[in-house]
C-alpha atoms as a PDB file:
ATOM      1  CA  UNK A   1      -8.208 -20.230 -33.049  1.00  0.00           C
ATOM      2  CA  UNK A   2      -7.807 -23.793 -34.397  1.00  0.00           C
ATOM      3  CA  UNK A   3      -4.172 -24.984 -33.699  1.00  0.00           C
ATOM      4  CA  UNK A   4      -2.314 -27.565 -35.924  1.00  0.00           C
ATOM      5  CA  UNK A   5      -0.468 -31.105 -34.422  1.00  0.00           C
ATOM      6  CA  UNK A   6       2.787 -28.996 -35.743  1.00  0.00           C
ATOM      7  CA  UNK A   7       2.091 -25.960 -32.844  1.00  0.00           C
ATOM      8  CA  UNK A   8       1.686 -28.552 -30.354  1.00  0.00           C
ATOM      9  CA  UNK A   9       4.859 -30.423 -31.410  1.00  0.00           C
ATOM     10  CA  UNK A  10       6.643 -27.382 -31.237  1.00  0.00           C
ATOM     11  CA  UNK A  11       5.330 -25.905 -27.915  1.00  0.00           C
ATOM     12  CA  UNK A  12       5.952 -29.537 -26.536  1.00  0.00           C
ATOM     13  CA  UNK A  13       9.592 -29.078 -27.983  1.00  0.00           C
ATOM     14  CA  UNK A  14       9.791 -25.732 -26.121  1.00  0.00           C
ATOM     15  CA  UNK A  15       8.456 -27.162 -22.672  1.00  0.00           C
ATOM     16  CA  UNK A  16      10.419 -30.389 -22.957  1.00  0.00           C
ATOM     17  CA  UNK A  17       7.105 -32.494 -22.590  1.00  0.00           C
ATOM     18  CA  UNK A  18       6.592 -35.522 -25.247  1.00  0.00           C
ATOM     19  CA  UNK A  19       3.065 -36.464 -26.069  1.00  0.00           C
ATOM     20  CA  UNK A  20       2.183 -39.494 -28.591  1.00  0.00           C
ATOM     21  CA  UNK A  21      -0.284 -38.598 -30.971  1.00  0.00           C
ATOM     22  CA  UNK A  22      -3.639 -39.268 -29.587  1.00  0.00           C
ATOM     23  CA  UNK A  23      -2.099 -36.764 -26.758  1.00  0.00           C
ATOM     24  CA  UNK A  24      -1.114 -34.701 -29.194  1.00  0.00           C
ATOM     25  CA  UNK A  25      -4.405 -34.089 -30.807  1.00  0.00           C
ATOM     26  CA  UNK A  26      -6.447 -33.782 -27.448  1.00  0.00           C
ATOM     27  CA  UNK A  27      -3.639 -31.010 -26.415  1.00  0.00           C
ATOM     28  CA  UNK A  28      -4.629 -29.298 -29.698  1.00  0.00           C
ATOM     29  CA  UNK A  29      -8.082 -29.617 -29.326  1.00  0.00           C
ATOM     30  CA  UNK A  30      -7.519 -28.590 -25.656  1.00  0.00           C
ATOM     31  CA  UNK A  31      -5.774 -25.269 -26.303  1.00  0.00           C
ATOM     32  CA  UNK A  32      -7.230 -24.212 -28.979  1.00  0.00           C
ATOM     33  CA  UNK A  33     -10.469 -24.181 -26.975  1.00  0.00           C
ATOM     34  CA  UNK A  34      -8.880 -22.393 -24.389  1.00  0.00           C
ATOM     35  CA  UNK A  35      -7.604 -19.722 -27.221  1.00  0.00           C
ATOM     36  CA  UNK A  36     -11.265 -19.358 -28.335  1.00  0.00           C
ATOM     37  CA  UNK A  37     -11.834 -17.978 -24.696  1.00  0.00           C
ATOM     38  CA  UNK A  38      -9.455 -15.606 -24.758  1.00  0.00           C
ATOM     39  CA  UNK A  39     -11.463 -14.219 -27.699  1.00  0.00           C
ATOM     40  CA  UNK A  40     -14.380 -14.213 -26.806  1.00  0.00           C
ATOM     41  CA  UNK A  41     -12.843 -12.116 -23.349  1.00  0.00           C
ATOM     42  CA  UNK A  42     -10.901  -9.661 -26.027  1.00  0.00           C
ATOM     43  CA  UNK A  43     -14.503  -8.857 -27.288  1.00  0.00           C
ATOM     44  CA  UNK A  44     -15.856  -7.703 -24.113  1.00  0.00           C
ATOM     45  CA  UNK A  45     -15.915  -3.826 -23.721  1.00  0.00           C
ATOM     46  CA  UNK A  46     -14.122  -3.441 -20.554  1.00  0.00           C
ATOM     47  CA  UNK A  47     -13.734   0.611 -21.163  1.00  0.00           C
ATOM     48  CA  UNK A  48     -15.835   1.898 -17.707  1.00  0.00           C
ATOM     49  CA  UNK A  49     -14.535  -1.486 -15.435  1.00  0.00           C
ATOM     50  CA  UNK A  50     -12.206  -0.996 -12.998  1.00  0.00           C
ATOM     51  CA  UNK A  51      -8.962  -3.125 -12.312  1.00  0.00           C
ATOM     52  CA  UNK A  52      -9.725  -5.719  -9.540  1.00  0.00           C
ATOM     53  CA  UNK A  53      -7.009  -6.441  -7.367  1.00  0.00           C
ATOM     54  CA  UNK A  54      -9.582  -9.299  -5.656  1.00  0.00           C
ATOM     55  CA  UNK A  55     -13.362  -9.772  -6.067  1.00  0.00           C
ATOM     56  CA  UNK A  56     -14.248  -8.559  -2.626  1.00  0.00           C
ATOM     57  CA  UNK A  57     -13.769  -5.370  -1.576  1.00  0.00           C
ATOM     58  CA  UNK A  58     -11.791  -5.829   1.524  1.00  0.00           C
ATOM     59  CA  UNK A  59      -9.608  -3.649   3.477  1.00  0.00           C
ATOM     60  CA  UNK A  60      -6.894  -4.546   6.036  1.00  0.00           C
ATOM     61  CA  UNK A  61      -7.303  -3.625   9.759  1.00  0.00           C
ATOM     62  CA  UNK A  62      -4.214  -2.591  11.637  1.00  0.00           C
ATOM     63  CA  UNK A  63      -4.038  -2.587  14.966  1.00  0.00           C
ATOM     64  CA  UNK A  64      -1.731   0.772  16.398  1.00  0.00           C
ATOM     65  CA  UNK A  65       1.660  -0.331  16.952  1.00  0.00           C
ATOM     66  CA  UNK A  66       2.084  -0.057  20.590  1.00  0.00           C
ATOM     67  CA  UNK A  67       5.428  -0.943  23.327  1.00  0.00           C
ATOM     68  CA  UNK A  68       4.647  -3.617  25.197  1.00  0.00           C
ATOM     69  CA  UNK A  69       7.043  -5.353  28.090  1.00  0.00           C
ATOM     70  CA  UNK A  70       9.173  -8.077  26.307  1.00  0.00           C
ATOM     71  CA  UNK A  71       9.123 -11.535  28.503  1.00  0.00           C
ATOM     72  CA  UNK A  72      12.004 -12.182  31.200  1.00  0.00           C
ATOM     73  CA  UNK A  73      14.618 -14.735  30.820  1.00  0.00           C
ATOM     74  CA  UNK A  74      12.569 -16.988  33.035  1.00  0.00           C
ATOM     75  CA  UNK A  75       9.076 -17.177  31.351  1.00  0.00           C
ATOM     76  CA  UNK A  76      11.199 -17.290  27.810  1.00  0.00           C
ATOM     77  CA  UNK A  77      12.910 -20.849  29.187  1.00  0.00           C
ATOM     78  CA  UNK A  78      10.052 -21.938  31.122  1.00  0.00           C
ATOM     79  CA  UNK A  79       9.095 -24.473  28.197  1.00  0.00           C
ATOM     80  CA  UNK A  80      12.999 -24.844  26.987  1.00  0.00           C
ATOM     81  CA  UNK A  81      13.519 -28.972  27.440  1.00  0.00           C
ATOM     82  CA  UNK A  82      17.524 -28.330  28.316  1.00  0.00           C
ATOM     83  CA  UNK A  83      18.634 -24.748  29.475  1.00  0.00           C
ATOM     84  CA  UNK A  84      22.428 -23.994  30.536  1.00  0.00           C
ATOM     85  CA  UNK A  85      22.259 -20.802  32.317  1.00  0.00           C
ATOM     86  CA  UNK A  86      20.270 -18.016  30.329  1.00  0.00           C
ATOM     87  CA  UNK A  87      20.294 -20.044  27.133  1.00  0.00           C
ATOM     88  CA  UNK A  88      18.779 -22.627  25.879  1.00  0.00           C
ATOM     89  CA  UNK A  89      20.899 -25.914  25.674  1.00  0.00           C
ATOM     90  CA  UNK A  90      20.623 -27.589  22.283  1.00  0.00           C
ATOM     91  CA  UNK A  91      22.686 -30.493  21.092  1.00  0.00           C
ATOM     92  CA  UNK A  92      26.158 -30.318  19.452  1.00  0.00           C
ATOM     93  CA  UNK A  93      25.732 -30.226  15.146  1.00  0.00           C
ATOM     94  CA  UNK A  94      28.553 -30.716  13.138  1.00  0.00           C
END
């Protein structure tokens, strides 16, 4: 699909980009290569393929969700720099 300077002046227009016009004509040639891709994909018979959802056929592993013992207040502040009772202290922000 050969595009025109005029498609690329208006799809600049539309993404707010400005391109002088030796930009301009490597953008068309640019995209309109990409374009021919696309139909040369849209002649593939993809009838019998299945959707991919990622190229290798992996599967998550869960672990069982299980109740553990949460920490006490004491290994929690252990690493706390400032602690005011059983809370961290952190400087005033206003």
């Amino acid at each position: 699909m050969k595009l025109t300077k005029e498609d690329v002046q208006h799809t600049a227009v539309l993404s707010k980009l400005k391109f002088d016009d030796a930009g301009e004509e490597a953008l068309a040639k640019d995209l309109s290569d990409i374009l021919d891709y696309f139909v040369k994909i849209n002649e593939l018979d993809t009838e019998n393929i299945m959707p991919l959802t990622h190229v290798l056929e992996n599967e998550n592993v869960f672990r069982a969700d299980e109740v553990t013992p949460g920490l006490t207040i004491g290994e929690v502040l252990q690493n706390a720099p400032d602690e005011e009772g059983r809370t961290f202290k952190v400087p005033k922000m206003l």
